[in-house]
PDB file of N, CA and C in Angstrom:
ATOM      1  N   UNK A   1     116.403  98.434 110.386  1.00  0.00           N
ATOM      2  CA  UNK A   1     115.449  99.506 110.308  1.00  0.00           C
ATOM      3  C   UNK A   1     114.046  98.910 110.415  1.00  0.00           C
ATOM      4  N   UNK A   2     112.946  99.373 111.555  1.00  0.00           N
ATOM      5  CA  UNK A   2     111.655  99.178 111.373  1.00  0.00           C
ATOM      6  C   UNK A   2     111.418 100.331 110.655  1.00  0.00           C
ATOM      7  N   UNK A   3     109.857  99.613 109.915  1.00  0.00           N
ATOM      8  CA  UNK A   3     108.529 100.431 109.916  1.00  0.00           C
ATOM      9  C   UNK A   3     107.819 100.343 110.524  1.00  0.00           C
ATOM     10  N   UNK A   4     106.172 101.295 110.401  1.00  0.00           N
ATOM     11  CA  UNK A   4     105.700 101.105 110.745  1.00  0.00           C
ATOM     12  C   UNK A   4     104.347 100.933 110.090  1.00  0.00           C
ATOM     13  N   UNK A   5     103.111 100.332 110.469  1.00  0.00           N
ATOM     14  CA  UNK A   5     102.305  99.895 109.353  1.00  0.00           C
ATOM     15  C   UNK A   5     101.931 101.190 108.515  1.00  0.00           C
ATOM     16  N   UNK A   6     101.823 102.429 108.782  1.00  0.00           N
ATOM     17  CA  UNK A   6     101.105 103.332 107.605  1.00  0.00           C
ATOM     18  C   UNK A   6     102.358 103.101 106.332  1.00  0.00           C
ATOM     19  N   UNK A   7     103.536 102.900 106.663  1.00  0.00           N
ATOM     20  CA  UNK A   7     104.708 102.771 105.319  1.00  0.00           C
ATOM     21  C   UNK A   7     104.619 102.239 104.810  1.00  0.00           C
ATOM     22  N   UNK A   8     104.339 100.550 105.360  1.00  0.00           N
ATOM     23  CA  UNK A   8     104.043  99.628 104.446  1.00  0.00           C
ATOM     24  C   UNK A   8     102.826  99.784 103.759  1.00  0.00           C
ATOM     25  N   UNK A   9     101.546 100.732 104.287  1.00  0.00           N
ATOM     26  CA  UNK A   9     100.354 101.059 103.280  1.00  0.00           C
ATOM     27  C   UNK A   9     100.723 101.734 102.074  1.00  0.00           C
ATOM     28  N   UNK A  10     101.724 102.631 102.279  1.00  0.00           N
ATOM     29  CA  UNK A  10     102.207 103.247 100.683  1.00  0.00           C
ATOM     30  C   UNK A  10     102.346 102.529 100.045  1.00  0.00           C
ATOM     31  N   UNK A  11     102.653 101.247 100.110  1.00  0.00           N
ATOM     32  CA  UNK A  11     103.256 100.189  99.007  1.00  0.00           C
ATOM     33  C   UNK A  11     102.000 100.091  98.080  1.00  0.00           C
ATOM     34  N   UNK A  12     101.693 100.082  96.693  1.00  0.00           N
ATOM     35  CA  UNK A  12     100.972  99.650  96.288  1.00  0.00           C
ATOM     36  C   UNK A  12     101.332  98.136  95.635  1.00  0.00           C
ATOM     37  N   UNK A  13     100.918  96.986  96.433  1.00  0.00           N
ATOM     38  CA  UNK A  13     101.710  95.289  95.665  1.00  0.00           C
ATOM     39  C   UNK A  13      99.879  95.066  95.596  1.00  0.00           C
ATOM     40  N   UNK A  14     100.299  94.668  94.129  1.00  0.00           N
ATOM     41  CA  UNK A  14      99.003  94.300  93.399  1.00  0.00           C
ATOM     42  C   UNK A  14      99.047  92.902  92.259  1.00  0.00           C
ATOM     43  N   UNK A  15      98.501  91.861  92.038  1.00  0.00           N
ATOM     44  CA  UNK A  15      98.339  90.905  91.491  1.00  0.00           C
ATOM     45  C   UNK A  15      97.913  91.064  89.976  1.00  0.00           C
ATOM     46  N   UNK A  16      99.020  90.341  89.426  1.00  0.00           N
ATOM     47  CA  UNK A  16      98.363  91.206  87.554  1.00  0.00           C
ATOM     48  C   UNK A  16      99.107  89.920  86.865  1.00  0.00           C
ATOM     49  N   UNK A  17      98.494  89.379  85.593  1.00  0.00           N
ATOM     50  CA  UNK A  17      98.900  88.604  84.772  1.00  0.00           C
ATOM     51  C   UNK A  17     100.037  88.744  84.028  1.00  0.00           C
ATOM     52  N   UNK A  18     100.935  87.893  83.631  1.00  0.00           N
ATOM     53  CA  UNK A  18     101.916  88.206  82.498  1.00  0.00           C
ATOM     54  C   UNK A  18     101.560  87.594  81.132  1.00  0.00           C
ATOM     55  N   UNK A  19     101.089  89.196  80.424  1.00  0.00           N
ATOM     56  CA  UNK A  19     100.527  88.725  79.014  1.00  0.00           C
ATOM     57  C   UNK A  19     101.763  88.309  77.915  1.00  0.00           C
ATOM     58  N   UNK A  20     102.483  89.358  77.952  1.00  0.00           N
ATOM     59  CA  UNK A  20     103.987  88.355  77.269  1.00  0.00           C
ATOM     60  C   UNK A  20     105.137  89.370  78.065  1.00  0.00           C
ATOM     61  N   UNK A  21     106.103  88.376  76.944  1.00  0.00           N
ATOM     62  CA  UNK A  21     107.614  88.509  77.545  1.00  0.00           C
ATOM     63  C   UNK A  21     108.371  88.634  76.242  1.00  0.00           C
ATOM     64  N   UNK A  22     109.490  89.371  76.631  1.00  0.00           N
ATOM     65  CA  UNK A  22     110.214  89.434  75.587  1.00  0.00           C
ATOM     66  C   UNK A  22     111.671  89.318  75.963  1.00  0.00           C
ATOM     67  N   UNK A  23     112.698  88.623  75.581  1.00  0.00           N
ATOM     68  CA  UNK A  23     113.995  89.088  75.434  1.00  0.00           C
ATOM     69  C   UNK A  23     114.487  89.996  75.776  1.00  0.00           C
ATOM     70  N   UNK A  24     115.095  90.308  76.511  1.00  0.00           N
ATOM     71  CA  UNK A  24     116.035  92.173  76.674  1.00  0.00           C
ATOM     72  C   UNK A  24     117.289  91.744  76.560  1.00  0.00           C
ATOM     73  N   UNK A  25     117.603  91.571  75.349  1.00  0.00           N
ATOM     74  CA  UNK A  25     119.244  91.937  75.109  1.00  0.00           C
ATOM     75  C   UNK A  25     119.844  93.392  75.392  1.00  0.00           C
ATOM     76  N   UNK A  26     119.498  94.310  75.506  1.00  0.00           N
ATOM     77  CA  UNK A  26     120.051  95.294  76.002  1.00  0.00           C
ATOM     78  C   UNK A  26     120.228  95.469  77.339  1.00  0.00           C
ATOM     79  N   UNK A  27     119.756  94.565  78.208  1.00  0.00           N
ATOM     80  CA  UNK A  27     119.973  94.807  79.861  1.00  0.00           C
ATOM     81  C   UNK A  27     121.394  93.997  80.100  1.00  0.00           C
ATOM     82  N   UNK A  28     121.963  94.714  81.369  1.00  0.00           N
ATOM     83  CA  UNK A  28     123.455  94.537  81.164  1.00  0.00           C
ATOM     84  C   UNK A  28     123.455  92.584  82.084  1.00  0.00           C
ATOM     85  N   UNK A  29     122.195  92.472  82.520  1.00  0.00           N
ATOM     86  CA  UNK A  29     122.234  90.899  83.074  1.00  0.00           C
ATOM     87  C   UNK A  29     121.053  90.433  82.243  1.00  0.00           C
ATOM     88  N   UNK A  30     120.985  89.257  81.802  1.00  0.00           N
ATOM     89  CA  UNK A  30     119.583  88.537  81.269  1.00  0.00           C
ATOM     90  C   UNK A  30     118.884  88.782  82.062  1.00  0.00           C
ATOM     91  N   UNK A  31     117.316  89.291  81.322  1.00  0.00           N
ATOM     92  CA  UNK A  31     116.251  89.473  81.406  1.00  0.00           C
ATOM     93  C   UNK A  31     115.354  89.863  80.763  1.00  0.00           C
ATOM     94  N   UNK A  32     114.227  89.558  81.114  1.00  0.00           N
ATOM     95  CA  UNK A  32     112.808  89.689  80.072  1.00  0.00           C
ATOM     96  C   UNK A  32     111.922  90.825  80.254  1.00  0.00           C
ATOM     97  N   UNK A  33     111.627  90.971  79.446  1.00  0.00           N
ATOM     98  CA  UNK A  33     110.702  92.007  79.560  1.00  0.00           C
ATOM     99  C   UNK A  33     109.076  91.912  79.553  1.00  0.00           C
ATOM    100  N   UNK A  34     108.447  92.465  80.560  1.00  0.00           N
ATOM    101  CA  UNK A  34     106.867  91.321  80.915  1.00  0.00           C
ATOM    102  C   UNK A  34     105.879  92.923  80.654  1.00  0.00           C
ATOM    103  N   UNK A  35     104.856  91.903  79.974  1.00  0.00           N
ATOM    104  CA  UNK A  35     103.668  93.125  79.954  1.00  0.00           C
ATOM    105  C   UNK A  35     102.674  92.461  80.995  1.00  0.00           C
ATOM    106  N   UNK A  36     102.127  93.341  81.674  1.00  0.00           N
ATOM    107  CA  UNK A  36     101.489  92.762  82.519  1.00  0.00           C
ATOM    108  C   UNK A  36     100.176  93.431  82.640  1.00  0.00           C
ATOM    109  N   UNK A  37      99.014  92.612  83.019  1.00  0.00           N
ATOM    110  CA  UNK A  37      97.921  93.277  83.197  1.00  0.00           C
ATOM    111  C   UNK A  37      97.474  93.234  84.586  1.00  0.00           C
ATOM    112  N   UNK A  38      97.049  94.809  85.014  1.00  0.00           N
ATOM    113  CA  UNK A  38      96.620  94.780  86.068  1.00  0.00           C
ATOM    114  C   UNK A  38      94.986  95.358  86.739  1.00  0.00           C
ATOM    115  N   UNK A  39      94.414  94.729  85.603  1.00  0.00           N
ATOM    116  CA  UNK A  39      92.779  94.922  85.579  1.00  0.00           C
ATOM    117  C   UNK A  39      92.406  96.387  85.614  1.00  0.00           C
ATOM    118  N   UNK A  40      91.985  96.865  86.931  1.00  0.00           N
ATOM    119  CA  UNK A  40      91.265  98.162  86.717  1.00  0.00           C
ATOM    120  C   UNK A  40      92.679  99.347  86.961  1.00  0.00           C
ATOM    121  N   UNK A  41      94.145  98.677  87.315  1.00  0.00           N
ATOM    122  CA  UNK A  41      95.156  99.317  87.038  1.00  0.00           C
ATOM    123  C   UNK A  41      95.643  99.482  85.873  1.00  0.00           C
ATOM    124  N   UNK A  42      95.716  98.957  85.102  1.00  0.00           N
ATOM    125  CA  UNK A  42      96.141  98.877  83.479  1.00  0.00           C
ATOM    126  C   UNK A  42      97.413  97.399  83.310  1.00  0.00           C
ATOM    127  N   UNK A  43      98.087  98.142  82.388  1.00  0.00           N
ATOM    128  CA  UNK A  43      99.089  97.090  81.735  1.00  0.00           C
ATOM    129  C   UNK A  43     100.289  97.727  82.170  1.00  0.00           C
ATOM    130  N   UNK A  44     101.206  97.450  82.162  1.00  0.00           N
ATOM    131  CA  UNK A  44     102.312  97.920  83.025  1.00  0.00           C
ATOM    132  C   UNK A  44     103.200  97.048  82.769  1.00  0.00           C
ATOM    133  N   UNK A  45     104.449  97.574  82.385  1.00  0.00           N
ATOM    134  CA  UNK A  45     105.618  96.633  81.719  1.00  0.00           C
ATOM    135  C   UNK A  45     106.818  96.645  82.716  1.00  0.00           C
ATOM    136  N   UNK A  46     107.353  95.606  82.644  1.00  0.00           N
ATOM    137  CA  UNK A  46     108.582  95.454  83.791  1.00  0.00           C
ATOM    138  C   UNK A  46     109.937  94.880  83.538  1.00  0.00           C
ATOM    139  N   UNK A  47     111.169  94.645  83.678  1.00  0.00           N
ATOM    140  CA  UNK A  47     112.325  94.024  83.260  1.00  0.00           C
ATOM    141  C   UNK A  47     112.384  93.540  84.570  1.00  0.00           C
ATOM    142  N   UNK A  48     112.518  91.760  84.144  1.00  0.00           N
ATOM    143  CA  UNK A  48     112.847  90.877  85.423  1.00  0.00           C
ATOM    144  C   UNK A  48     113.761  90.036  85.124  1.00  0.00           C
ATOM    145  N   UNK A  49     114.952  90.213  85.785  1.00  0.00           N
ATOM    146  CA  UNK A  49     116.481  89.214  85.759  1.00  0.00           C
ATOM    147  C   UNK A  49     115.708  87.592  85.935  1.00  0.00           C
ATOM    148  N   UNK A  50     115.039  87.301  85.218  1.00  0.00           N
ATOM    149  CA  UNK A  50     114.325  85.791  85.823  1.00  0.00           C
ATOM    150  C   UNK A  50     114.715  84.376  84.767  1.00  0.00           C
ATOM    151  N   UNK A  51     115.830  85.075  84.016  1.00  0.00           N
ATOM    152  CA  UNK A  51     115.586  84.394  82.605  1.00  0.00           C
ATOM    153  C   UNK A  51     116.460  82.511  83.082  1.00  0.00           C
ATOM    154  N   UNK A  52     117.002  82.318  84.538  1.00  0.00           N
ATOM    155  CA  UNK A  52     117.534  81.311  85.033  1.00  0.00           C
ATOM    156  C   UNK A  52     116.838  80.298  85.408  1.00  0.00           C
ATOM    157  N   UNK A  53     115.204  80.735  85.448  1.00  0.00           N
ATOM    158  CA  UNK A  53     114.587  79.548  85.964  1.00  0.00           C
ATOM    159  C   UNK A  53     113.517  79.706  85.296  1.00  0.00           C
ATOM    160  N   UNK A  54     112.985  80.703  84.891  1.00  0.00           N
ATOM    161  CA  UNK A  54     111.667  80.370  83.594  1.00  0.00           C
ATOM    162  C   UNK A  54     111.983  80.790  82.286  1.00  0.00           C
ATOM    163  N   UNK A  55     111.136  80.256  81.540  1.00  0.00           N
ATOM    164  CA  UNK A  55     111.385  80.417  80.256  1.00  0.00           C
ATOM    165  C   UNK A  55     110.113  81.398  79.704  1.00  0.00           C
ATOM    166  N   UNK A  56     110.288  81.776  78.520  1.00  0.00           N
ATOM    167  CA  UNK A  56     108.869  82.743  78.386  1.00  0.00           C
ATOM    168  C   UNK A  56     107.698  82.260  77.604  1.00  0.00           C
ATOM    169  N   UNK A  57     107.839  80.919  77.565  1.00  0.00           N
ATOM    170  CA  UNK A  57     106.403  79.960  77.476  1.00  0.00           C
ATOM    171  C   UNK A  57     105.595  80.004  78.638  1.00  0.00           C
ATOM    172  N   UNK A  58     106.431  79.321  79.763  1.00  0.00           N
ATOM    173  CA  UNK A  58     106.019  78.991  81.309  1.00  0.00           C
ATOM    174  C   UNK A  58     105.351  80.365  81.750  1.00  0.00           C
ATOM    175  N   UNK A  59     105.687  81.368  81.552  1.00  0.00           N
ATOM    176  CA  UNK A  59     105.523  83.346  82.222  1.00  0.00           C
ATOM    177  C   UNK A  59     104.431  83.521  81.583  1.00  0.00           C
ATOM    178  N   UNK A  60     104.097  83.215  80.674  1.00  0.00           N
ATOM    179  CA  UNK A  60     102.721  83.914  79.841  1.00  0.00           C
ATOM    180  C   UNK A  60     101.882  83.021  80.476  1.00  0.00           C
ATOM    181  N   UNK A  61     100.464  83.806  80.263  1.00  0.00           N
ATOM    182  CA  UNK A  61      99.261  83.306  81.848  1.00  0.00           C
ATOM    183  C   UNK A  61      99.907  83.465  83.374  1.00  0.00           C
ATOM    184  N   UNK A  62     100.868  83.655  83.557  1.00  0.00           N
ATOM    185  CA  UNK A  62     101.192  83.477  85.384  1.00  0.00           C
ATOM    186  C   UNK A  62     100.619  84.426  85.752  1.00  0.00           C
ATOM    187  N   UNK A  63     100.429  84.597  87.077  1.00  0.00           N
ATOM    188  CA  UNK A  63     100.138  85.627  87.845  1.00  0.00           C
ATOM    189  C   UNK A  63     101.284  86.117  88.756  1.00  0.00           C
ATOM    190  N   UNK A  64     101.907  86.919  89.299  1.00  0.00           N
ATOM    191  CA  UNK A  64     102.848  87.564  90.000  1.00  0.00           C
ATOM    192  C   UNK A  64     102.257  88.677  90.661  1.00  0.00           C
ATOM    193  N   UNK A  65     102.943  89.108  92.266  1.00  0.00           N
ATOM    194  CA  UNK A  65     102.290  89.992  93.101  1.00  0.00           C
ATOM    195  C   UNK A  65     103.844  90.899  92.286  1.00  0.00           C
ATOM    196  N   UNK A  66     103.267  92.211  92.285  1.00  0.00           N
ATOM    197  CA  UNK A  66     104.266  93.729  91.934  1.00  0.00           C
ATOM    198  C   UNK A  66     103.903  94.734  92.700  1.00  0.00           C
ATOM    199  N   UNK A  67     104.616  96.273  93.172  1.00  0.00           N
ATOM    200  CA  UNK A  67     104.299  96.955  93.371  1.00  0.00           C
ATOM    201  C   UNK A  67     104.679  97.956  92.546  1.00  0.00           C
ATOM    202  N   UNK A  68     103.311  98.431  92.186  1.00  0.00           N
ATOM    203  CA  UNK A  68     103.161  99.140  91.159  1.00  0.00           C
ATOM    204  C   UNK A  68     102.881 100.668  90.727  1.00  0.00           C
ATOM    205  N   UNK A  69     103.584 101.033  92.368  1.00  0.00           N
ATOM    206  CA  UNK A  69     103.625 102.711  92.380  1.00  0.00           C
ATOM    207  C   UNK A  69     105.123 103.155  92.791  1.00  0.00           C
ATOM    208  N   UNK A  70     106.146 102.407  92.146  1.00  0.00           N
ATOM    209  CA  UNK A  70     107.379 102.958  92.174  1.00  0.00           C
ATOM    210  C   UNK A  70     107.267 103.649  90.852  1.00  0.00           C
ATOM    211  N   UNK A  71     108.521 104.853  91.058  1.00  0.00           N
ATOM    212  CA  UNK A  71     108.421 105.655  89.537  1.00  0.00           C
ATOM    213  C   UNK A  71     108.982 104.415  88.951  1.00  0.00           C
ATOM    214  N   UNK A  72     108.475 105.437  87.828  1.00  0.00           N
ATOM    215  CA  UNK A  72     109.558 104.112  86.590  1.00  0.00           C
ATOM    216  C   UNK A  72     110.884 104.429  86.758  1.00  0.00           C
ATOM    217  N   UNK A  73     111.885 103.356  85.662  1.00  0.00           N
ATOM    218  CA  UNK A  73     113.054 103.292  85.958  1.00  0.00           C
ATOM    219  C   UNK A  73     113.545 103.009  84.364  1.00  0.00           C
ATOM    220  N   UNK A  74     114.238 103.572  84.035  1.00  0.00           N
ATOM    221  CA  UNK A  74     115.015 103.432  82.760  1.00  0.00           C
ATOM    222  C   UNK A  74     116.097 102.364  82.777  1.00  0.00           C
ATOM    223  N   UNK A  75     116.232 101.019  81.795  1.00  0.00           N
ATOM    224  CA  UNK A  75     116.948 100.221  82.109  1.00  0.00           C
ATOM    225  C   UNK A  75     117.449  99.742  80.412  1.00  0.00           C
ATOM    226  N   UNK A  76     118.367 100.862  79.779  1.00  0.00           N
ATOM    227  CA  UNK A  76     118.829 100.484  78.275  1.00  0.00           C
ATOM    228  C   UNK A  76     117.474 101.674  78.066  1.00  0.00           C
ATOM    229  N   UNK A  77     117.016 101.320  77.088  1.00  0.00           N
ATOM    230  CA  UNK A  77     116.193 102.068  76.383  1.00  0.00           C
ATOM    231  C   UNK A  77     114.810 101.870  76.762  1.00  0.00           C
ATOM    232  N   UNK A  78     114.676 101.184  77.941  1.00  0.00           N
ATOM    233  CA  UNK A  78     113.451 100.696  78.469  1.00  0.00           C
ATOM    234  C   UNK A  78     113.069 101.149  79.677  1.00  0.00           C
ATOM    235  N   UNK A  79     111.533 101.314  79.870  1.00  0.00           N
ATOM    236  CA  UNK A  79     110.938 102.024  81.143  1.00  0.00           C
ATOM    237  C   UNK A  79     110.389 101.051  81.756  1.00  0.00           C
ATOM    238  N   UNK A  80     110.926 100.763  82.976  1.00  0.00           N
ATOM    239  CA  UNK A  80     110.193 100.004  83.834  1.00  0.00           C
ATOM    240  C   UNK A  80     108.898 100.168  84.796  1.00  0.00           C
ATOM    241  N   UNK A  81     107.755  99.824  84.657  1.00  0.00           N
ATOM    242  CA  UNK A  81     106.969 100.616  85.408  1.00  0.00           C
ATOM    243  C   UNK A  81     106.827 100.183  86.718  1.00  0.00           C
ATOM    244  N   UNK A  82     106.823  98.927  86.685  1.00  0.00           N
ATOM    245  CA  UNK A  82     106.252  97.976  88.014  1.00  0.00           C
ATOM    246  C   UNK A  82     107.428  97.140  88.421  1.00  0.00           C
ATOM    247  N   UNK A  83     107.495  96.768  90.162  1.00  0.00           N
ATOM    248  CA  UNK A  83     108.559  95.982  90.169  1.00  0.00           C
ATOM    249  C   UNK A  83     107.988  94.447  90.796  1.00  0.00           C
ATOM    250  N   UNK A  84     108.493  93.163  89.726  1.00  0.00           N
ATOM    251  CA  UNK A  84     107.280  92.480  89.895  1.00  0.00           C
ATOM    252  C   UNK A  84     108.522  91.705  90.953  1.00  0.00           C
ATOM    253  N   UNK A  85     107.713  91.365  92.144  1.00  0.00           N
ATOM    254  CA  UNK A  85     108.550  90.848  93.297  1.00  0.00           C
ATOM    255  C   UNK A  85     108.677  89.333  93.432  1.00  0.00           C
ATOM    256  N   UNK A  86     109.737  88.576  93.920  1.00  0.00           N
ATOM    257  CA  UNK A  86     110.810  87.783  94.165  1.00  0.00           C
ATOM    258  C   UNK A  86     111.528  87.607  95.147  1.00  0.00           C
ATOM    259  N   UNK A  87     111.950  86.020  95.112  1.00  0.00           N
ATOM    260  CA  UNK A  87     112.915  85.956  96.472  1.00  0.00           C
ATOM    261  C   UNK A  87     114.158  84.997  95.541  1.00  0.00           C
ATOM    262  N   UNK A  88     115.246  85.556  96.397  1.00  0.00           N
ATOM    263  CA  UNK A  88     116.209  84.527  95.700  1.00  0.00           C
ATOM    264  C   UNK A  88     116.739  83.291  96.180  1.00  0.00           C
ATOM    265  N   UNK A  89     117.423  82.479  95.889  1.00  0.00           N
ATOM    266  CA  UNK A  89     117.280  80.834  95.951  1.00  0.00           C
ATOM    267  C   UNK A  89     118.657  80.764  97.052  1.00  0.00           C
ATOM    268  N   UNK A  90     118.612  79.614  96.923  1.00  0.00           N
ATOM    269  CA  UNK A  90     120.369  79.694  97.618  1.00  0.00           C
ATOM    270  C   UNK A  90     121.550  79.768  96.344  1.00  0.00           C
ATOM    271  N   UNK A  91     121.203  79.890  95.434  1.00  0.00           N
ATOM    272  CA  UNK A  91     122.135  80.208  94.218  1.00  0.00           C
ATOM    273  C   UNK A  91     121.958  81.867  94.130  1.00  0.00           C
ATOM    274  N   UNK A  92     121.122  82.720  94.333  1.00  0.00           N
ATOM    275  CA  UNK A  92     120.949  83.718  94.015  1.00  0.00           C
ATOM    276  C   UNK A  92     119.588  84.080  92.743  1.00  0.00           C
ATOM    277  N   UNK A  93     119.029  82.794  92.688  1.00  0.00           N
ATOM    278  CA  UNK A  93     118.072  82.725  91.357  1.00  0.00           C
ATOM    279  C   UNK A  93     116.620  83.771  91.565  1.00  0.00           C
ATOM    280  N   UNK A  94     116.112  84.440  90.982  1.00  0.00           N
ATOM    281  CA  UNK A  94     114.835  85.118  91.302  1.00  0.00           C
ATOM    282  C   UNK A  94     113.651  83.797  91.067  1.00  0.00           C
ATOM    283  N   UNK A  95     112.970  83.595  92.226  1.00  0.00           N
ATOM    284  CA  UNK A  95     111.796  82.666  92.203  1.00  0.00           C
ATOM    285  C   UNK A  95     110.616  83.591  92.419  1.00  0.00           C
ATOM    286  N   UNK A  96     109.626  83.917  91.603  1.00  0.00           N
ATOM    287  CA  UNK A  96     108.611  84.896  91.975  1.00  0.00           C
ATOM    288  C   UNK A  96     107.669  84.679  92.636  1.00  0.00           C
ATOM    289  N   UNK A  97     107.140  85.488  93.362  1.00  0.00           N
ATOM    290  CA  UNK A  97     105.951  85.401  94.030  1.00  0.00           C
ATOM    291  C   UNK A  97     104.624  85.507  93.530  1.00  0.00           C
ATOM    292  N   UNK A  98     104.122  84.600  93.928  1.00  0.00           N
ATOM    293  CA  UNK A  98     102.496  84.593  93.043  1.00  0.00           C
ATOM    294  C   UNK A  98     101.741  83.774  94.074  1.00  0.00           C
ATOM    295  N   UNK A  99     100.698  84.084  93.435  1.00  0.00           N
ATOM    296  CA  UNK A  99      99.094  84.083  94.721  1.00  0.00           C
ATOM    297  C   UNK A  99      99.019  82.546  94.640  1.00  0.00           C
ATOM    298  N   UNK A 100      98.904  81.748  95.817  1.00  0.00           N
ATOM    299  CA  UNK A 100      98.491  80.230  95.503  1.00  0.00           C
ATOM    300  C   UNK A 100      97.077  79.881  94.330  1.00  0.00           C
ATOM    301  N   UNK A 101      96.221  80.544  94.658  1.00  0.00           N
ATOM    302  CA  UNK A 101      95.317  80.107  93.554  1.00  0.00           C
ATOM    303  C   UNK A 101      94.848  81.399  92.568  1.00  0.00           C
ATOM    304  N   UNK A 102      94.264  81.125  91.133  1.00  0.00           N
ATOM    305  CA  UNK A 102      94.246  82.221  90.546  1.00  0.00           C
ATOM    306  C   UNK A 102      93.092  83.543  91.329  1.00  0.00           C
ATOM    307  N   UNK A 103      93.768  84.757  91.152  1.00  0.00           N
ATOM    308  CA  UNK A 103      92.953  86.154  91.562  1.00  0.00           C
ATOM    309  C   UNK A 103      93.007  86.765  90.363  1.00  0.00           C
ATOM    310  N   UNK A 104      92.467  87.851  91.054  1.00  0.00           N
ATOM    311  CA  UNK A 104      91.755  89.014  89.546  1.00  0.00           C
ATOM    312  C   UNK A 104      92.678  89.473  89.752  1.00  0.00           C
ATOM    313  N   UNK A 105      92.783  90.195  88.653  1.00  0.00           N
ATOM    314  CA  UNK A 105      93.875  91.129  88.391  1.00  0.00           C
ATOM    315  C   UNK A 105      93.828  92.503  88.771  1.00  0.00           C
ATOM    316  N   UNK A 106      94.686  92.899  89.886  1.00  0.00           N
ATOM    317  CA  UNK A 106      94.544  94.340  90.437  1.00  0.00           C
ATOM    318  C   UNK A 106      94.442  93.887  91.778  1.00  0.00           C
ATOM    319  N   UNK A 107      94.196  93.097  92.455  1.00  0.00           N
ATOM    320  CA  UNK A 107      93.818  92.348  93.975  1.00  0.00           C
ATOM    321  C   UNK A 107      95.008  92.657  94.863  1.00  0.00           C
ATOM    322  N   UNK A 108      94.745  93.482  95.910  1.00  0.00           N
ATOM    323  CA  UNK A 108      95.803  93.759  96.448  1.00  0.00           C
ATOM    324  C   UNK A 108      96.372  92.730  97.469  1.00  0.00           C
ATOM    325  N   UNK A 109      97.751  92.802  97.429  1.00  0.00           N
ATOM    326  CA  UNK A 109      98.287  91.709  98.445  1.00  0.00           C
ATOM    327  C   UNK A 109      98.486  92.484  99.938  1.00  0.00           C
ATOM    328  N   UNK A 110      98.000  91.951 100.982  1.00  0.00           N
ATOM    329  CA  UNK A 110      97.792  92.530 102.158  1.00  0.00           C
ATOM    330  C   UNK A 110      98.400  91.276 103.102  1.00  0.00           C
TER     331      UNK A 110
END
């Protein structure tokens, strides 16, 4: 399936910090749960299967590109707002995507 560029403009993928993380024992695969700030977007919380290659020392301060105008998503008792984006490894591991050097928060990825 193509698009075409106005589709990919709907996307809103925006650059936002991960202020913390938490544990989600209630998600049916490991994963954490990230608050994230996205400057003049707000804070926006997310569940990311990532718990195989970072730990939630390493996640706090990162930066990660998300797009952050999907509805939310209910996952256990939790609302997902943003989906913070990833590629997977040759194991299947989520490695995230983030800006080579630090940006503001809210900076759109184009």
């Amino acid at each position: 399936m193509t698009i075409g560029p106005e589709d990919f403009k709907k996307l809103e993928i925006r650059v936002g910090t991960i202020m913390e993380v938490r544990d989600f024992p209630a998600a049916r695969k490991p994963a954490f749960q990230l608050d994230i700030d996205f400057g003049p977007y707000g804070k926006l919380c997310s569940s990311a299967q990532i718990t195989t290659l970072y730990d939630k020392q390493a996640l706090r301060g990162r930066q990660v590109a998300a797009v952050i105008n999907f509805p939310p998503k209910q996952i256990a008792h939790y609302w997902s707002q943003c989906l913070v984006l990833g590629v997977a490894d040759e194991r299947g591991n989520i490695v995230l995507l983030e800006p080579e050097r630090p940006m503001s928060n809210g900076v759109e990825v184009k």
